[in-house]
Protein backbone atom coordinates (compact mmCIF):
# COMPACT_ATOMS: atom_id res chain seq x y z
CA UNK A 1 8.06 -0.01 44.68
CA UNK A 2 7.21 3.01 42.82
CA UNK A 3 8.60 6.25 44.43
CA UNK A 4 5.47 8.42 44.02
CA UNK A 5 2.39 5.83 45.32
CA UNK A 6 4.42 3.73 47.64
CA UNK A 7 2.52 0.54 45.88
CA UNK A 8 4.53 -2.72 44.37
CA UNK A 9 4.53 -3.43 40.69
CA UNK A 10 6.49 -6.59 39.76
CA UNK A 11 7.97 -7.26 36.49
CA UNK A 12 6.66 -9.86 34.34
CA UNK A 13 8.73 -10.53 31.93
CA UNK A 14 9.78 -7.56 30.08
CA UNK A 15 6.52 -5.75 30.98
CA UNK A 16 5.57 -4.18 34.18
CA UNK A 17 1.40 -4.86 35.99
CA UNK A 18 -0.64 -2.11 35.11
CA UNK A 19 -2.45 -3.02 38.86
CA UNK A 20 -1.27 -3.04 42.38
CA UNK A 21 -0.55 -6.44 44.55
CA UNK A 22 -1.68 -6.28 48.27
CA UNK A 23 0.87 -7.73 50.02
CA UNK A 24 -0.65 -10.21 52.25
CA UNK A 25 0.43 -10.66 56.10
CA UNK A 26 1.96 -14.34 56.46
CA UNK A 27 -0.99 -15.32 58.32
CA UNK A 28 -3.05 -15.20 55.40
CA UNK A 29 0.33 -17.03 53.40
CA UNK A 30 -0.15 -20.44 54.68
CA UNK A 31 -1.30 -23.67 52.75
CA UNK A 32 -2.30 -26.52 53.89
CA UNK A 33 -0.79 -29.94 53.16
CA UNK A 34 1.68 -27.98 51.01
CA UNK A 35 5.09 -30.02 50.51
CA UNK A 36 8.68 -27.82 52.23
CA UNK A 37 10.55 -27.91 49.08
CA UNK A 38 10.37 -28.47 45.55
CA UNK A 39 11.85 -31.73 46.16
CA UNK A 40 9.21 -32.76 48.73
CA UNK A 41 6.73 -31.95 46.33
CA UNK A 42 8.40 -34.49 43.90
CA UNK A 43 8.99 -37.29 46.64
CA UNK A 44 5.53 -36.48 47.71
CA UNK A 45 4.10 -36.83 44.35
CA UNK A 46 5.92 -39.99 43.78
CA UNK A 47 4.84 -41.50 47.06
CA UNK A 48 1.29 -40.61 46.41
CA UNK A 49 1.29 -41.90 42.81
CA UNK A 50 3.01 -45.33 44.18
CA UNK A 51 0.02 -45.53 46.62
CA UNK A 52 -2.54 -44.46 44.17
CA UNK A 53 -3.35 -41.85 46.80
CA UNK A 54 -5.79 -39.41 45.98
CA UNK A 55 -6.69 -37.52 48.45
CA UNK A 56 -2.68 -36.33 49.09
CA UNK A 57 -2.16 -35.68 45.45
CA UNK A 58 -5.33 -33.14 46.14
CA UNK A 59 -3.96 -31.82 49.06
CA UNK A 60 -1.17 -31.15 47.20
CA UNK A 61 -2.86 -29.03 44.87
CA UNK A 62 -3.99 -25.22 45.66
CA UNK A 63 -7.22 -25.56 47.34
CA UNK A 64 -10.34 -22.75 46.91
CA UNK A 65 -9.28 -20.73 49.77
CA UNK A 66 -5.78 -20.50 48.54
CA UNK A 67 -6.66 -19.34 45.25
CA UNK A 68 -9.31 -17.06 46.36
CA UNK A 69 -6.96 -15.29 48.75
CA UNK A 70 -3.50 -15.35 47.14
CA UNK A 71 -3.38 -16.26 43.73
CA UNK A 72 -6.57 -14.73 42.36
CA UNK A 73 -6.23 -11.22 43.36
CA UNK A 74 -2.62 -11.53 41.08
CA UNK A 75 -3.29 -12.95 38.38
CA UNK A 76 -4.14 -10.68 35.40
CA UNK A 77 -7.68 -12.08 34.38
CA UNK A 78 -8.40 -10.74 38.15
CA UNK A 79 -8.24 -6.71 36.57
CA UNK A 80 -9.13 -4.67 33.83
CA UNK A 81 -10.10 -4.80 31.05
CA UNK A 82 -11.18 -8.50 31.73
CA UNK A 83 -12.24 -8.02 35.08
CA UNK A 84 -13.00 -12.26 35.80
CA UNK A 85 -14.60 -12.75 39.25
CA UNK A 86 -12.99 -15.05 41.25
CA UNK A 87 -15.82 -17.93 40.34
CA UNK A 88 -15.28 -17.58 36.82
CA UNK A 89 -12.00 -18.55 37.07
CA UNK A 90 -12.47 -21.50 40.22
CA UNK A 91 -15.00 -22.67 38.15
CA UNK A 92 -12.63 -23.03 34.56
CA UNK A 93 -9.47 -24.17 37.06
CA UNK A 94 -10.74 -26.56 39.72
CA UNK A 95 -12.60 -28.91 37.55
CA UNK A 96 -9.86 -29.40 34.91
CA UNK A 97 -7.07 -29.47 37.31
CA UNK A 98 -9.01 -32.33 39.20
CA UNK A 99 -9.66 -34.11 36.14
CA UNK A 100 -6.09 -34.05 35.13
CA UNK A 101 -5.53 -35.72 38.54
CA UNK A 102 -7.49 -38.41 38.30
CA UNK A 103 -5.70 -38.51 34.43
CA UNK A 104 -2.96 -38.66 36.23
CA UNK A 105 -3.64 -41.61 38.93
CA UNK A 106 -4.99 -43.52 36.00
CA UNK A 107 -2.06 -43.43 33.88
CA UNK A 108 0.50 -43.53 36.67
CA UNK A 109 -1.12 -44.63 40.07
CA UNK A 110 0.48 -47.81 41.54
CA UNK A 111 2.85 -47.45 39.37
CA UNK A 112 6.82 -47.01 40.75
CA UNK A 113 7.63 -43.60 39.33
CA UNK A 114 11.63 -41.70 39.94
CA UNK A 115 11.84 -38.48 38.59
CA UNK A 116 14.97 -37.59 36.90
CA UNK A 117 14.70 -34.01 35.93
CA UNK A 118 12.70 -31.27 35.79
CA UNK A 119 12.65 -27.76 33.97
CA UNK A 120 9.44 -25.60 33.36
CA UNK A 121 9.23 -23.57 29.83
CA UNK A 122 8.89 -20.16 31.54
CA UNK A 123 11.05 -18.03 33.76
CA UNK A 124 9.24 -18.05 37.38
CA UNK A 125 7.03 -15.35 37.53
CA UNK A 126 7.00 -13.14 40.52
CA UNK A 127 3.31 -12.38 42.28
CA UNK A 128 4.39 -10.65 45.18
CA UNK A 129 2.91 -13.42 47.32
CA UNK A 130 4.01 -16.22 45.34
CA UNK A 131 6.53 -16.98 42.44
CA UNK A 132 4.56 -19.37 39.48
CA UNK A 133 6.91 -21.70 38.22
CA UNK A 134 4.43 -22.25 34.73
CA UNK A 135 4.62 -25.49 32.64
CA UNK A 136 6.28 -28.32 33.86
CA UNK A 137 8.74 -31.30 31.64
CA UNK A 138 9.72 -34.21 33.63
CA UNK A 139 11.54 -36.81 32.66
CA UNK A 140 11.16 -39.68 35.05
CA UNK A 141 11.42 -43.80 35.52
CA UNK A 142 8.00 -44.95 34.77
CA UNK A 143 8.38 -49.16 36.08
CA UNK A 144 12.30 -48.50 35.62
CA UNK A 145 12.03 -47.59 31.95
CA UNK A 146 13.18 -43.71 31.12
CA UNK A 147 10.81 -41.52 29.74
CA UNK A 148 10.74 -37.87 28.89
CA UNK A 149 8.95 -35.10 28.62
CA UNK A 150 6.29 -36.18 31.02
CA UNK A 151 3.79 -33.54 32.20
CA UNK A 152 3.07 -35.69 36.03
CA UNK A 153 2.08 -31.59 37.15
CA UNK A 154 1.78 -28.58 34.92
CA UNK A 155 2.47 -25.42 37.12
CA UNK A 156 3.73 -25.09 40.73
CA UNK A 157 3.36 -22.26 43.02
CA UNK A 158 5.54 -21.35 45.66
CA UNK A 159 4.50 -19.24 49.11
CA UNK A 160 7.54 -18.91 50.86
CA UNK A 161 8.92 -21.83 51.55
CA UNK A 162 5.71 -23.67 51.01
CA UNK A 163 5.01 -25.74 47.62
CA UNK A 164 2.08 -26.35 46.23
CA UNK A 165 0.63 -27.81 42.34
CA UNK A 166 -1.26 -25.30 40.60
CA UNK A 167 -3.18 -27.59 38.13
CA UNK A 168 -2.94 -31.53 36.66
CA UNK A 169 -2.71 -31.18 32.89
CA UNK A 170 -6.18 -32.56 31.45
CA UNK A 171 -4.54 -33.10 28.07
């Protein structure tokens, strides 16, 4: 909190925002369908996988409102100098996120996946609202054969104790 405005400016990285965060109420924090722990998102995304569920792998992704209200207003492209409205960016996310779900069910759906491991390739980022854990690795049991480097998820977000995917690779 800086001394002379009273407003929040998180680190990222080595750098500091050049904007200000609201911090929102925890009202306005929940998400829906969102799993209670990392590793309830991981059972949950193996469970839905097994089932070839799709409707709870999209639950389990950040949903419009969610974006719009908490991640959005963080996220860089959100200020100056690039100034994105919000349905610039729904529009890029939400339809490559939901094709890299249905990637994803048609790779892995009914299939018997374990994950093994996990590890993302940046340090979690800290939005005020919610810490982006950015670019996921798994290395899982696909049928009972090993496999690495998997990318089942790309980022995560986490609210509180609430877990949620960000986006389905499309690659």
């Amino acid at each position: 909190m800086s001394e002379e405005t009273g407003d929040f400016e998180a680190p990222v990285g080595s750098r500091e925002r050049s904007y200000r965060i609201e911090e929102l109420p925890p009202a306005r924090l929940r998400l829906s369908g969102a799993a209670a722990s990392l590793d309830d998102l991981i059972l949950t995304l193996e469970v839905a996988l097994a089932g070839h569920d799709t409707t709870r792998l999209l639950d389990l992704m950040i949903d419009e409102r969610e974006y719009r209200e908490i991640l959005y207003p963080a996220f860089p492209a959100a200020h100056p100098p690039i100034n994105a409205g919000f349905e610039t960016l729904w529009v890029t996310h939400f339809p490559d996120a939901y094709r890299g779900l249905m990637l994803l069910l048609g790779t892995y759906g009914g299939r018997d996946v374990r994950v093994l491991g996990l590890r993302f390739d940046r340090p979690d980022q800290d939005f005020v609202n919610f810490v982006l854990h950015e670019t996921s690795h798994v290395a899982a049991e696909i049928d009972g054969v090993r496999e690495d480097d998997l990318r089942l998820f790309g980022s995560v977000v986490r609210v509180g104790d609430q877990w949620k995917v960000l986006s389905y690779p499309d690659d």
